[in-house]
Protein backbone atom coordinates (compact mmCIF):
# COMPACT_ATOMS: atom_id res chain seq x y z
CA UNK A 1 99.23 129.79 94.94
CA UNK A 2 99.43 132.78 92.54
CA UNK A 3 101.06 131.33 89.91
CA UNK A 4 102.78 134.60 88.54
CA UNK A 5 106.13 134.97 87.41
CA UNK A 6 106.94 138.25 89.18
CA UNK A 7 106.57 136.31 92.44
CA UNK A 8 108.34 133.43 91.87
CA UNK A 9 111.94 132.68 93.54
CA UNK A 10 114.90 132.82 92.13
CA UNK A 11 115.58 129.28 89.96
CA UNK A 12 117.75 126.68 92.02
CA UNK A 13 116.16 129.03 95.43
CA UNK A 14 114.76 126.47 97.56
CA UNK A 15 111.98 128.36 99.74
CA UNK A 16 110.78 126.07 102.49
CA UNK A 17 109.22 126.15 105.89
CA UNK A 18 110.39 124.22 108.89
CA UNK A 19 107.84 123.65 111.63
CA UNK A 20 108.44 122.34 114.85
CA UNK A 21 106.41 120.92 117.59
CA UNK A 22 106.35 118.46 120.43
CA UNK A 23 103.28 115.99 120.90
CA UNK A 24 102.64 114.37 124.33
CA UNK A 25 102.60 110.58 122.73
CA UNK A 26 104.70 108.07 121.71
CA UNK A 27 106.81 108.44 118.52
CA UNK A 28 105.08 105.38 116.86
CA UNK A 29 101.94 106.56 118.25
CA UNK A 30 102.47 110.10 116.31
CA UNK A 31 103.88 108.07 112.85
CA UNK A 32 100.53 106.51 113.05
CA UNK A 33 98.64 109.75 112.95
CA UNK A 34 100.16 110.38 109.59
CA UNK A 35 99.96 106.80 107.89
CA UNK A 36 96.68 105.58 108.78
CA UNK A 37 93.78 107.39 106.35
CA UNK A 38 91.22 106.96 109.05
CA UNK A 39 93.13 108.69 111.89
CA UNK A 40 94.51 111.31 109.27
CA UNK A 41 91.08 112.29 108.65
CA UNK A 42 90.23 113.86 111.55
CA UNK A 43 93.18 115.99 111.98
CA UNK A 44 94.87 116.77 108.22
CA UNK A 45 93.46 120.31 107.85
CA UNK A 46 94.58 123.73 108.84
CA UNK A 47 92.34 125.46 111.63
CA UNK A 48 90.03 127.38 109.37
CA UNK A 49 89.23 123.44 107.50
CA UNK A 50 87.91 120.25 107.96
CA UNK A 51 88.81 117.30 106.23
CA UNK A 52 86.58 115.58 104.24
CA UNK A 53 88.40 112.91 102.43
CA UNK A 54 91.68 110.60 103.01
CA UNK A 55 92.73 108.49 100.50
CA UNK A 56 95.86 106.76 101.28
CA UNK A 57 98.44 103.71 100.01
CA UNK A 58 101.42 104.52 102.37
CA UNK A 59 103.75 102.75 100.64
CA UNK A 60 107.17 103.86 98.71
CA UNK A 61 105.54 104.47 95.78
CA UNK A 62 102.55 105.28 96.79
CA UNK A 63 99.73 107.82 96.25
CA UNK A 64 97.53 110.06 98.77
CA UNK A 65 94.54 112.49 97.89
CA UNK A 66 93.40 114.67 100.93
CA UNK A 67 90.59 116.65 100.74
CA UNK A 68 89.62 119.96 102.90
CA UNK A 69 86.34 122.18 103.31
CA UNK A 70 86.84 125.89 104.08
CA UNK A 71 84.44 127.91 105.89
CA UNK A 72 82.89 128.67 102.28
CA UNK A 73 82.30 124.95 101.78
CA UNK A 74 84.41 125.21 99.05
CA UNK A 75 86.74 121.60 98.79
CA UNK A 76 90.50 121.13 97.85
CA UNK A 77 92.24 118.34 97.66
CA UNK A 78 96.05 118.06 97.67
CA UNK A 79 97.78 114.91 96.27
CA UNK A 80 101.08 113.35 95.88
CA UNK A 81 102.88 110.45 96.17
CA UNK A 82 105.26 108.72 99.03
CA UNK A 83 109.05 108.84 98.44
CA UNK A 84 110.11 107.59 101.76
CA UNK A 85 108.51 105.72 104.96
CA UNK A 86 111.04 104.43 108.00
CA UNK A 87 108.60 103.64 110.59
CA UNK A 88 108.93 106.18 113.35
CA UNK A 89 111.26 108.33 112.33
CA UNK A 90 110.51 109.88 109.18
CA UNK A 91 108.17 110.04 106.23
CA UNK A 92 109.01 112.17 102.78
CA UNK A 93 105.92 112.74 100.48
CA UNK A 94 105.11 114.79 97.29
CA UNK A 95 102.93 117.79 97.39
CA UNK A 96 100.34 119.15 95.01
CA UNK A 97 97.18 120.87 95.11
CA UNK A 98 95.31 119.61 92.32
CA UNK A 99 94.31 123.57 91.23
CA UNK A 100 98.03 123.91 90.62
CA UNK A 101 99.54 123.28 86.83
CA UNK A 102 100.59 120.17 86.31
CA UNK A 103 104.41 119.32 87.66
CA UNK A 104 104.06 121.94 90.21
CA UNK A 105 104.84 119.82 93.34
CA UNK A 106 106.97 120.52 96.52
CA UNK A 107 108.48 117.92 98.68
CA UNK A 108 107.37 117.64 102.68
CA UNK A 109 109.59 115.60 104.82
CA UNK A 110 108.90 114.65 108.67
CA UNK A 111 110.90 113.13 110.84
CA UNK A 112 109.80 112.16 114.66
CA UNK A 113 112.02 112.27 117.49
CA UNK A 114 111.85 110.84 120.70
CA UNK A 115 111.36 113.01 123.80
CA UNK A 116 110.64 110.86 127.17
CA UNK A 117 107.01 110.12 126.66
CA UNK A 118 106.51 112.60 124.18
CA UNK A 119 107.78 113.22 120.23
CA UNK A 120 109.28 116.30 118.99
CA UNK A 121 108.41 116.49 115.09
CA UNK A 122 109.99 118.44 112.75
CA UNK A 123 108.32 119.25 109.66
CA UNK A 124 110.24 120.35 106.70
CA UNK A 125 108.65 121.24 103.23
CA UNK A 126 110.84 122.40 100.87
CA UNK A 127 110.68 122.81 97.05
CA UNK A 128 107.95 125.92 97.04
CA UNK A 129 107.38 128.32 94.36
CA UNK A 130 107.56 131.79 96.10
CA UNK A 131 107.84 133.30 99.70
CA UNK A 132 103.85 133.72 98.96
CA UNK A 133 103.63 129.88 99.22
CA UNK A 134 105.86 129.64 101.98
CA UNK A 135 103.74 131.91 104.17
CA UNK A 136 100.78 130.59 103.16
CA UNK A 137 102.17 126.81 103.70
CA UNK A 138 103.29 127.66 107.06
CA UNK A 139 100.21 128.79 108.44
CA UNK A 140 98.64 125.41 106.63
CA UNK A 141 101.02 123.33 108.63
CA UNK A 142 101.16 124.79 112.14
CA UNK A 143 97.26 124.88 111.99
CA UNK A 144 97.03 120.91 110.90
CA UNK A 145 99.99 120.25 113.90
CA UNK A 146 97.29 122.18 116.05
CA UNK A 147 94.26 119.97 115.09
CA UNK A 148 96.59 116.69 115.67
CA UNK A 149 98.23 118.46 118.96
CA UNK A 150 94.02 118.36 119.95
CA UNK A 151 93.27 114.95 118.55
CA UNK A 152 96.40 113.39 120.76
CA UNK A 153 95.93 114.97 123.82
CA UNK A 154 91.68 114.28 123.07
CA UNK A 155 93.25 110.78 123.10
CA UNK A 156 91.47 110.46 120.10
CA UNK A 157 94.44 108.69 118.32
C-alpha cells in the first residue's frame, strides 16, 4: 500500500471489495479450505504467487501468518487475528501485511452459502485505506478464489 495521505479516503469512508464466486464442493468442504493451514497452503496466494508459509490457530482469538513468493522471489507475509468462526457459514479475520505501520489492519469477512452440490462464497473485506488498496486487494482476492477454484475442482482438497 502507498501509505500517503493524499490517497487516503475520506475518515469514517469504508472502502471495501466484495468478491463473489461459486465452488463446485460442499459448503463444509470449502470452510475447510480456509481453516486448515495445510490445505490453505496450497491455494492462499493471488495468481502471480505461491505460498510459502501457513501458520494458523483458527480459533476466536486466534492468530494467522501467511506467507507469499512473487515472481521476484521476494516473500510477504500478511497476519492477523480471528474475530469470528461459525463452521460453514462464515469466518471474519483481521488483515495486515506486516510491511504496513503498525495498527494498519482491515477486516475480511466470508460467509459460504449453500448451492445444491456446490457453495457460493462471498467475500467481503472492508476497512481499507484508499481506492489504491481496494484495487489492488481485489485483484489479490479473485486471483487466491482462482487458485482454490483449481485446487477443488483438482480435487486436491
Amino acid at each position: 500500500m502507498v501509505n500517503n495521505p493524499a490517497n487516503r479516503a475520506n475518515p469514517g469512508q469504508d472502502v471495501k471489495v466484495v468478491v463473489e464466486r461459486t465452488l463446485a464442493a460442499s459448503r463444509e468442504r470449502v470452510f475447510r479450505a480456509w481453516t486448515d493451514p495445510g490445505l490453505m497452503e496450497k491455494w492462499f496466494s493471488p495468481m502471480d504467487k505461491t505460498t510459502v508459509g501457513v501458520e494458523a490457530n483458527v480459533v476466536e482469538g486466534g492468530k494467522y501468518r501467511i506467507g507469499m513468493r512473487g515472481q521476484d522471489g521476494v516473500v510477504s507475509y500478511v497476519s492477523g487475528r480471528y474475530i469470528e468462526i461459525e463452521p460453514p457459514r462464515r469466518l471474519v479475520f483481521t488483515w495486515a501485511w506486516e510491511t504496513e505501520p503498525p495498527g494498519v489492519e482491515s477486516l475480511v469477512t466470508i460467509e459460504f452459502f449453500e448451492q445444491g452440490d456446490s457453495t457460493r462464497l462471498v467475500l467481503t473485506h472492508q476497512k481499507l485505506e484508499t481506492q489504491q488498496d481496494r484495487d489492488s486487494h481485489r485483484r489479490g482476492w479473485e486471483g487466491c478464489l482462482q487458485h482454490l477454484e483449481q485446487i477443488i475442482v483438482n480435487a486436491d482438497i
